[in-house]
N, C-alpha and C. Protein backbone atom coordinates (compact mmCIF):
# COMPACT_ATOMS: atom_id res chain seq x y z
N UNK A 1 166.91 110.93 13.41
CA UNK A 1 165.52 110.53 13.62
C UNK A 1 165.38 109.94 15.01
N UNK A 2 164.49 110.19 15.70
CA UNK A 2 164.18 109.60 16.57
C UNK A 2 163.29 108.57 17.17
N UNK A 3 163.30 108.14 18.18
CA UNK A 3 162.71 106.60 18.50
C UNK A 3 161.42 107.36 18.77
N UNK A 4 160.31 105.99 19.07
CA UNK A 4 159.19 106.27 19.59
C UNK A 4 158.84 105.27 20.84
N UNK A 5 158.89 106.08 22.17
CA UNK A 5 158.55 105.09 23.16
C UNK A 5 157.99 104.81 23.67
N UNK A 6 156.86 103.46 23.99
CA UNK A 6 155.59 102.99 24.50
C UNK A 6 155.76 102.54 25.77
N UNK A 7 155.15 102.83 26.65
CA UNK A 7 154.10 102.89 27.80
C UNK A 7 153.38 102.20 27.76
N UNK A 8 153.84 100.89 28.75
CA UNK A 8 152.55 100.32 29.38
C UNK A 8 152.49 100.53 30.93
N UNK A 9 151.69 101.37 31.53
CA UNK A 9 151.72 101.75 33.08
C UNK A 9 150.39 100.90 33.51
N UNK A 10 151.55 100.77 35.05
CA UNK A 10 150.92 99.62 35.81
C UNK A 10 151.10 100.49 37.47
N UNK A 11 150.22 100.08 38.27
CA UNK A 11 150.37 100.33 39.65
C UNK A 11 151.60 100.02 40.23
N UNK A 12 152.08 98.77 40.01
CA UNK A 12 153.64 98.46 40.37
C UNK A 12 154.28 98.20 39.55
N UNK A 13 154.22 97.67 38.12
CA UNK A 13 155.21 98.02 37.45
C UNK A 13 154.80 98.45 35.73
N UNK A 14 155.93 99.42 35.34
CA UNK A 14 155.11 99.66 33.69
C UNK A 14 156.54 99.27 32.80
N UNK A 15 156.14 98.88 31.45
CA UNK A 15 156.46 98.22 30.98
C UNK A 15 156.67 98.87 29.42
N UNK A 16 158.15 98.50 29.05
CA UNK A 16 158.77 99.64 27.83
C UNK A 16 158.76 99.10 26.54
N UNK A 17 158.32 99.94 25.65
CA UNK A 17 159.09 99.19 24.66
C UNK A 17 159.18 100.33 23.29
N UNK A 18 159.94 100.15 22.39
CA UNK A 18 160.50 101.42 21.67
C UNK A 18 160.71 100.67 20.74
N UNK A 19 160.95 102.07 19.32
CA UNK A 19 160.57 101.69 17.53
C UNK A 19 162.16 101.89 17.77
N UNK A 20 162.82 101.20 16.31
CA UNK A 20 163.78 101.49 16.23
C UNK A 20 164.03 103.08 15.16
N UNK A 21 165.05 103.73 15.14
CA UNK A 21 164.94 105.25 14.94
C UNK A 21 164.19 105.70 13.24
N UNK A 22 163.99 103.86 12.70
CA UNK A 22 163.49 104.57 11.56
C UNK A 22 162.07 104.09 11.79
N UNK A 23 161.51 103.93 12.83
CA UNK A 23 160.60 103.51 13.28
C UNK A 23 159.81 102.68 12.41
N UNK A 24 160.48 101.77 12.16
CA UNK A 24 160.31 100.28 11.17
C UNK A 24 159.71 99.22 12.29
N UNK A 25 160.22 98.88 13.70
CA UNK A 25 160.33 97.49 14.15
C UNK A 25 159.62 98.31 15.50
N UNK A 26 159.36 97.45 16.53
CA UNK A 26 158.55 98.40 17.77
C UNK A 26 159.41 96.74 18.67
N UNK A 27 159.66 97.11 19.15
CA UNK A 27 161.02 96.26 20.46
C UNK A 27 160.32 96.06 21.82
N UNK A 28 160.14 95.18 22.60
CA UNK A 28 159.86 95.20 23.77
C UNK A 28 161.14 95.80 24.25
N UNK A 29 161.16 96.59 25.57
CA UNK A 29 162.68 96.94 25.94
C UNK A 29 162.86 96.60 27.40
N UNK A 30 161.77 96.79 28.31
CA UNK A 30 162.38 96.42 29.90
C UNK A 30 161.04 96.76 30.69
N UNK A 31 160.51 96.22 32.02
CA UNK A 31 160.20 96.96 32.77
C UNK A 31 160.60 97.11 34.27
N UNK A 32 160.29 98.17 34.51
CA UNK A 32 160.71 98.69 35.97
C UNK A 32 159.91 99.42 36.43
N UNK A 33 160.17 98.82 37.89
CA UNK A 33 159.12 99.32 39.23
C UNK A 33 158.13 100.77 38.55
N UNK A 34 157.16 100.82 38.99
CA UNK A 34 156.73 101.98 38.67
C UNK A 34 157.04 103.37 39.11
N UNK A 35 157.56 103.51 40.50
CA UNK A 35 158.15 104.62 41.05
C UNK A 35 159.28 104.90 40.43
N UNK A 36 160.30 103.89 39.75
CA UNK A 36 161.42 104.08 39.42
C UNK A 36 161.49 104.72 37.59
N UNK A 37 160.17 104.68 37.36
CA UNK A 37 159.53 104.75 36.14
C UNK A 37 160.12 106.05 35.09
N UNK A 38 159.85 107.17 36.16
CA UNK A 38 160.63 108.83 35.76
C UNK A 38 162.02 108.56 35.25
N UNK A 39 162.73 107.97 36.87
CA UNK A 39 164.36 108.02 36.40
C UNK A 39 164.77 107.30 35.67
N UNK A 40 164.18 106.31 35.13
CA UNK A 40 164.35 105.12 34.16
C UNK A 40 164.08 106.16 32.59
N UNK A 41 163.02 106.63 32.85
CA UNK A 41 163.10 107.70 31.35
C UNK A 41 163.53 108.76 31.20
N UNK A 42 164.85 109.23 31.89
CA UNK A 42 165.35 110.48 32.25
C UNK A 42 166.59 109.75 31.68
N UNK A 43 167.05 109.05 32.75
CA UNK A 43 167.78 108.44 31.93
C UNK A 43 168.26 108.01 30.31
N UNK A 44 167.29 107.33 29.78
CA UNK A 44 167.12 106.77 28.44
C UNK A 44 167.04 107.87 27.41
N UNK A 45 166.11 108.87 27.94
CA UNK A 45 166.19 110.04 26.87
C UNK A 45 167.71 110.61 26.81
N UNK A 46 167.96 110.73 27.84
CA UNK A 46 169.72 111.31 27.91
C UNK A 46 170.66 110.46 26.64
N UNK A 47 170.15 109.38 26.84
CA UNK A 47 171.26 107.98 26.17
C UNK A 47 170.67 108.01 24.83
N UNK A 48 169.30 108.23 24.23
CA UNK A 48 168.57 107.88 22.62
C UNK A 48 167.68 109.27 22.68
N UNK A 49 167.88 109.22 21.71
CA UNK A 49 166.79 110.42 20.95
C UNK A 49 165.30 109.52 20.70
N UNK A 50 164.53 110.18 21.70
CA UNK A 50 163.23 109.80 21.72
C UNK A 50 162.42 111.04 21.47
N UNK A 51 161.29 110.86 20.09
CA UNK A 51 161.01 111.80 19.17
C UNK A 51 159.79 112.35 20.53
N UNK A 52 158.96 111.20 20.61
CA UNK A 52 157.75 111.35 21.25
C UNK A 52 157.53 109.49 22.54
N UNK A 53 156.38 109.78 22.87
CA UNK A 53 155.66 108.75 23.82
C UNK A 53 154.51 108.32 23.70
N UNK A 54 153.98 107.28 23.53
CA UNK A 54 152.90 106.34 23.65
C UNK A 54 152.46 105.56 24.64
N UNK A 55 151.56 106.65 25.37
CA UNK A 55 151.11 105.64 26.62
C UNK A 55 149.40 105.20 26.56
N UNK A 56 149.62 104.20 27.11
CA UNK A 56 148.71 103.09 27.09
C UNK A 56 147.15 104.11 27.93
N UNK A 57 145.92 103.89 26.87
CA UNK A 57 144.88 104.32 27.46
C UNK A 57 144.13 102.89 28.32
N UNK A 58 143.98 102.78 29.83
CA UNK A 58 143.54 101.62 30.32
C UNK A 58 141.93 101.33 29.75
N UNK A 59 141.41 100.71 29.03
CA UNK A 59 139.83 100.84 28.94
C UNK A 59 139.26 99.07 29.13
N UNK A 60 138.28 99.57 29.40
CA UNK A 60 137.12 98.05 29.58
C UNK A 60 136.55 98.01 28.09
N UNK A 61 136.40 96.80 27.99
CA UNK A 61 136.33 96.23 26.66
C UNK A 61 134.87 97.09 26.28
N UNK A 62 134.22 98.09 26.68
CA UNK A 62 132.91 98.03 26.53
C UNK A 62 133.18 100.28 26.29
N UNK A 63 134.14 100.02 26.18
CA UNK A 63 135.13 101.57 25.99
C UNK A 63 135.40 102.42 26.87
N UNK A 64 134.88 102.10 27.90
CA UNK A 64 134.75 102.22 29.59
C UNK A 64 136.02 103.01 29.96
N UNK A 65 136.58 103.72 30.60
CA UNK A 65 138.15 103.85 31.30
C UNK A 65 138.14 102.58 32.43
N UNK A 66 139.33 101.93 32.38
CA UNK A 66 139.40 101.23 33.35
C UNK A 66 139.44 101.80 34.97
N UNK A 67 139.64 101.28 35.92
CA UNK A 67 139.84 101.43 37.26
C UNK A 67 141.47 102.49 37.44
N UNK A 68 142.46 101.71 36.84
CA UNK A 68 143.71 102.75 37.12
C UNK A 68 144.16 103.31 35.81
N UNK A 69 142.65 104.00 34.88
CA UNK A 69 142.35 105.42 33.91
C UNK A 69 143.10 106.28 34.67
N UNK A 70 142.41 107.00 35.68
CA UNK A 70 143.21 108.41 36.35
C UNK A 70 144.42 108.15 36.85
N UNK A 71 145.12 106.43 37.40
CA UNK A 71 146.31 107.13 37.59
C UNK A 71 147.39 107.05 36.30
N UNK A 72 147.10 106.41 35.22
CA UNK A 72 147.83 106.57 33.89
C UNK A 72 147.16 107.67 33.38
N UNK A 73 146.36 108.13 33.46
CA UNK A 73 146.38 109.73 32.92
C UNK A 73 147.35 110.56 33.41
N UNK A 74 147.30 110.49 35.11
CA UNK A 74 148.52 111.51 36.03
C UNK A 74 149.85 111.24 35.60
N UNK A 75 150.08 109.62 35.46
CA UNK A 75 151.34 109.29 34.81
C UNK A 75 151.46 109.96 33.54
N UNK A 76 150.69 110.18 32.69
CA UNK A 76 150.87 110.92 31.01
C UNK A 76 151.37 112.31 31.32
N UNK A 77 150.47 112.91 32.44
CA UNK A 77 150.51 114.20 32.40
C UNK A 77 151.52 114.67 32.97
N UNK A 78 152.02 113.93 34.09
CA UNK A 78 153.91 113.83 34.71
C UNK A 78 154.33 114.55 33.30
N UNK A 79 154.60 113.38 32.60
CA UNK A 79 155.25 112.50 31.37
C UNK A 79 155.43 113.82 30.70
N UNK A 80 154.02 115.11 30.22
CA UNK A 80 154.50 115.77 29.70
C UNK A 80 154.98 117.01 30.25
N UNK A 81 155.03 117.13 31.56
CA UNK A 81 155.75 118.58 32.33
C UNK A 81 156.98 117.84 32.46
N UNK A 82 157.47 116.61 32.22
CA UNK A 82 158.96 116.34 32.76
C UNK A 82 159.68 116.66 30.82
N UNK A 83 158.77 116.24 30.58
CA UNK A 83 159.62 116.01 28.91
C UNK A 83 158.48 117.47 27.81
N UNK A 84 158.41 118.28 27.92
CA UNK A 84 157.85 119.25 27.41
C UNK A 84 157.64 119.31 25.64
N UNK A 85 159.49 119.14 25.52
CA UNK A 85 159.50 118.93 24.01
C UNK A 85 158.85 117.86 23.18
N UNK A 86 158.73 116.76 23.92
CA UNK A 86 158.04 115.43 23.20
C UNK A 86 156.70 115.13 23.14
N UNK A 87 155.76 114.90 22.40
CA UNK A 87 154.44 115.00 22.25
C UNK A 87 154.60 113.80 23.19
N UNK A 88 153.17 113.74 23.87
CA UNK A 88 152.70 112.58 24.54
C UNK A 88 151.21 111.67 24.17
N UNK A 89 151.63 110.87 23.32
CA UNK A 89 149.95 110.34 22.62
C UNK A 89 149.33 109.32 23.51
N UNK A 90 148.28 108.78 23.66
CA UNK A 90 147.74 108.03 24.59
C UNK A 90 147.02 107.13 23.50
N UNK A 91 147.10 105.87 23.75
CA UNK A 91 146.93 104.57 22.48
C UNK A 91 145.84 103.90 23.94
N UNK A 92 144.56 103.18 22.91
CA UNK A 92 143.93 102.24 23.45
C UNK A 92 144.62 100.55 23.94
N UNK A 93 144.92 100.47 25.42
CA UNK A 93 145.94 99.92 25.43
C UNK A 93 144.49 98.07 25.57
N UNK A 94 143.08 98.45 25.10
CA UNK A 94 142.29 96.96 25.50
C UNK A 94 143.24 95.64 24.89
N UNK A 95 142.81 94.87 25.65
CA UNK A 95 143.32 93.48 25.36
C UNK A 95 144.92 93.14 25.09
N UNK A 96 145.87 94.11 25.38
CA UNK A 96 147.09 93.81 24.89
C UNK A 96 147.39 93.08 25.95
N UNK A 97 147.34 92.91 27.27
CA UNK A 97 147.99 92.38 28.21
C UNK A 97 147.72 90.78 28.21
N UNK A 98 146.34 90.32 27.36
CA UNK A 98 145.37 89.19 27.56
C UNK A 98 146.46 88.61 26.09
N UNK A 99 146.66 89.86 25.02
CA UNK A 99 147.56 89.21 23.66
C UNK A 99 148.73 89.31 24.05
N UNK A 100 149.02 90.03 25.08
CA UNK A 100 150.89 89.16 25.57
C UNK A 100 150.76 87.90 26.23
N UNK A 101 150.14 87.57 27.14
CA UNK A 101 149.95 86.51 27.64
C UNK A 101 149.83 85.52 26.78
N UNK A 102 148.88 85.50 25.79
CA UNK A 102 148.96 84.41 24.52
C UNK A 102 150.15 84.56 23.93
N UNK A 103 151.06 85.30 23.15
CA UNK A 103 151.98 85.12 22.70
C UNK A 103 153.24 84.23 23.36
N UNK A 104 153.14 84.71 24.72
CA UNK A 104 154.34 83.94 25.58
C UNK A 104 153.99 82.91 25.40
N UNK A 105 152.77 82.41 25.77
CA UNK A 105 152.24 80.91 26.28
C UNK A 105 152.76 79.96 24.68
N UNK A 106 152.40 80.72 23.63
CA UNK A 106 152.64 80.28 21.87
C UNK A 106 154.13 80.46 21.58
N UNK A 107 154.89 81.04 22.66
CA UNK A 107 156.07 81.12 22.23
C UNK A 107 157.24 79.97 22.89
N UNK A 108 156.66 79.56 23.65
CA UNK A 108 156.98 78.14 24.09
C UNK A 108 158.36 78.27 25.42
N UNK A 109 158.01 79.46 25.89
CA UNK A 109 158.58 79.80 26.82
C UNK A 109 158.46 78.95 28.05
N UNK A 110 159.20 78.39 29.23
CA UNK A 110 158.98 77.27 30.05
C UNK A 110 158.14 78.41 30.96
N UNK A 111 157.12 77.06 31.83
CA UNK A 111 156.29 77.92 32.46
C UNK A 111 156.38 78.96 33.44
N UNK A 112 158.00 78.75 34.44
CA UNK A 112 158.17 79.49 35.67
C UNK A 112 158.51 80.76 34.31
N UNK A 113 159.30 80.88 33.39
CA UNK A 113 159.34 82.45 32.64
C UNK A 113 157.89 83.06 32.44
N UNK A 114 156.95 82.39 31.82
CA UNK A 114 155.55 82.53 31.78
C UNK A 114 155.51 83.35 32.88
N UNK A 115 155.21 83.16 34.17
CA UNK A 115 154.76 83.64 35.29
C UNK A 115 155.30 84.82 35.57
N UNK A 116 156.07 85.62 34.83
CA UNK A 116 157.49 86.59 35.12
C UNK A 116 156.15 88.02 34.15
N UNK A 117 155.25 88.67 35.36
CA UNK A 117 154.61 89.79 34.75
C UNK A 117 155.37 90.61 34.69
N UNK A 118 156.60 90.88 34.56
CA UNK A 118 157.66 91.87 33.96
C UNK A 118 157.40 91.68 32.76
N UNK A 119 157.73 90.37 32.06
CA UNK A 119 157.87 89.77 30.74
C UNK A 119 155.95 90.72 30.14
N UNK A 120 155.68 90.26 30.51
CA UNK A 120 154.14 90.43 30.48
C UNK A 120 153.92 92.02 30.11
N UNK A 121 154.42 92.37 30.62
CA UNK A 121 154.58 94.24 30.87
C UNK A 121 155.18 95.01 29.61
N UNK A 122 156.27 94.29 29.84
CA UNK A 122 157.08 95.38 28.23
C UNK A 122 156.86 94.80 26.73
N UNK A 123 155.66 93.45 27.16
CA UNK A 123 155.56 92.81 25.68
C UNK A 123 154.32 93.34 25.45
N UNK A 124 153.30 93.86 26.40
CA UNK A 124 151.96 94.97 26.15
C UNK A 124 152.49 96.21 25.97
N UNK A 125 153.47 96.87 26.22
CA UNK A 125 154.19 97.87 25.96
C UNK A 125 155.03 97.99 24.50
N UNK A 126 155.31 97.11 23.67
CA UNK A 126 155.41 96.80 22.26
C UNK A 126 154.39 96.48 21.48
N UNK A 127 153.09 95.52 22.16
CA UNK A 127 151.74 95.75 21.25
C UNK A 127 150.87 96.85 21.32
N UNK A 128 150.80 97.58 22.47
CA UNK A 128 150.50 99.03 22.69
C UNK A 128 151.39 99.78 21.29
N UNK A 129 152.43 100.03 21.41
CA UNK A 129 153.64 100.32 19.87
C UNK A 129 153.14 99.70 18.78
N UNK A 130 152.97 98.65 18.68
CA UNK A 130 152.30 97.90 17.21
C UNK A 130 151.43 98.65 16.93
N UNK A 131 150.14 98.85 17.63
CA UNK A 131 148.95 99.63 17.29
C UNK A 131 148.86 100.80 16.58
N UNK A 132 149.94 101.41 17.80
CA UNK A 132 150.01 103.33 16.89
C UNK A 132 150.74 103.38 15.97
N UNK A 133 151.45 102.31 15.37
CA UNK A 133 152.48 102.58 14.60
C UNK A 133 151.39 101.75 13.44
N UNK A 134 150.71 101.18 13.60
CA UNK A 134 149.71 100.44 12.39
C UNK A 134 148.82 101.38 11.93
N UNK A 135 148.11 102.53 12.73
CA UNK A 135 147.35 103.42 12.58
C UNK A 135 147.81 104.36 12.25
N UNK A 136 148.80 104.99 12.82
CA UNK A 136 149.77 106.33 11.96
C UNK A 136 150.62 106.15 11.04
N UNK A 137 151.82 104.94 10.97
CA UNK A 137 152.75 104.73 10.02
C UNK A 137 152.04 103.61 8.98
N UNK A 138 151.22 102.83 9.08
CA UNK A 138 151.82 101.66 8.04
C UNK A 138 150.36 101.45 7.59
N UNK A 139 149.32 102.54 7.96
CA UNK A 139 148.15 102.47 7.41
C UNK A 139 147.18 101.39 7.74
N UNK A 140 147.02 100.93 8.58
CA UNK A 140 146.67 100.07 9.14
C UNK A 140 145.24 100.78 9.47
């Protein structure tokens, strides 16, 4: 069985996070630079069986596409001429970045980690994962 891996893309950096293979749990996993973004998932697919991808749709709370819509679309569409075999789904990524930020702040993390938008990145990149996995797997 394979994993399922979420996408949170950012101008400079996007942010990972993946189900475990019985796609029970959704993991924050890392982020990295955005250019480095490809070889980082070239990589990983080599190392785990990743079934499919979940990348983050940017929208304004008002259902709007956000400002960097077209370049996470181009990033999706990379995503599926590099990886052909793996479906590529696109999840409404509103407010996850505003509900990572609360979670850290509730998680009692000291403040200079707080400030670490890496952290920030691959933990919207696991609630981005929460979502599709609430709506397709767990009936949500």
């Amino acid at each position: 069985m394979g994993r399922i891996l979420a996408i949170d893309f950012g101008l400079k950096r996007t942010g990972f996070a993946v189900t475990d293979p019985l796609k029970i749990i959704a993991t924050a996993l890392t982020t990295v630079p955005t250019h480095e973004a490809f070889d980082f998932l070239k990589k990983y697919c080599a190392e785990e069986e990743v079934e499919s991808f979940v990348v983050g749709l940017p929208m304004h709370p008002d259902g709007n596409p956000a400002q960097i819509a077209p370049q996470a679309d181009a990033f999706a569409e990379k995503l599926k001429k590099l990886f052909p075999d793996k479906p590529v789904i696109r999840q409404d990524e509103r407010y996850t970045s505003n509900e990572a930020k609360r979670i850290i702040l509730q998680s009692g993390i000291k403040k200079q980690k707080r400030r670490d938008k890496a952290l920030v990145d691959k933990i919207a990149a696991a609630l981005i994962l929460e979502q599709y996995m609430q709506e397709h797997f767990w009936g949500g």
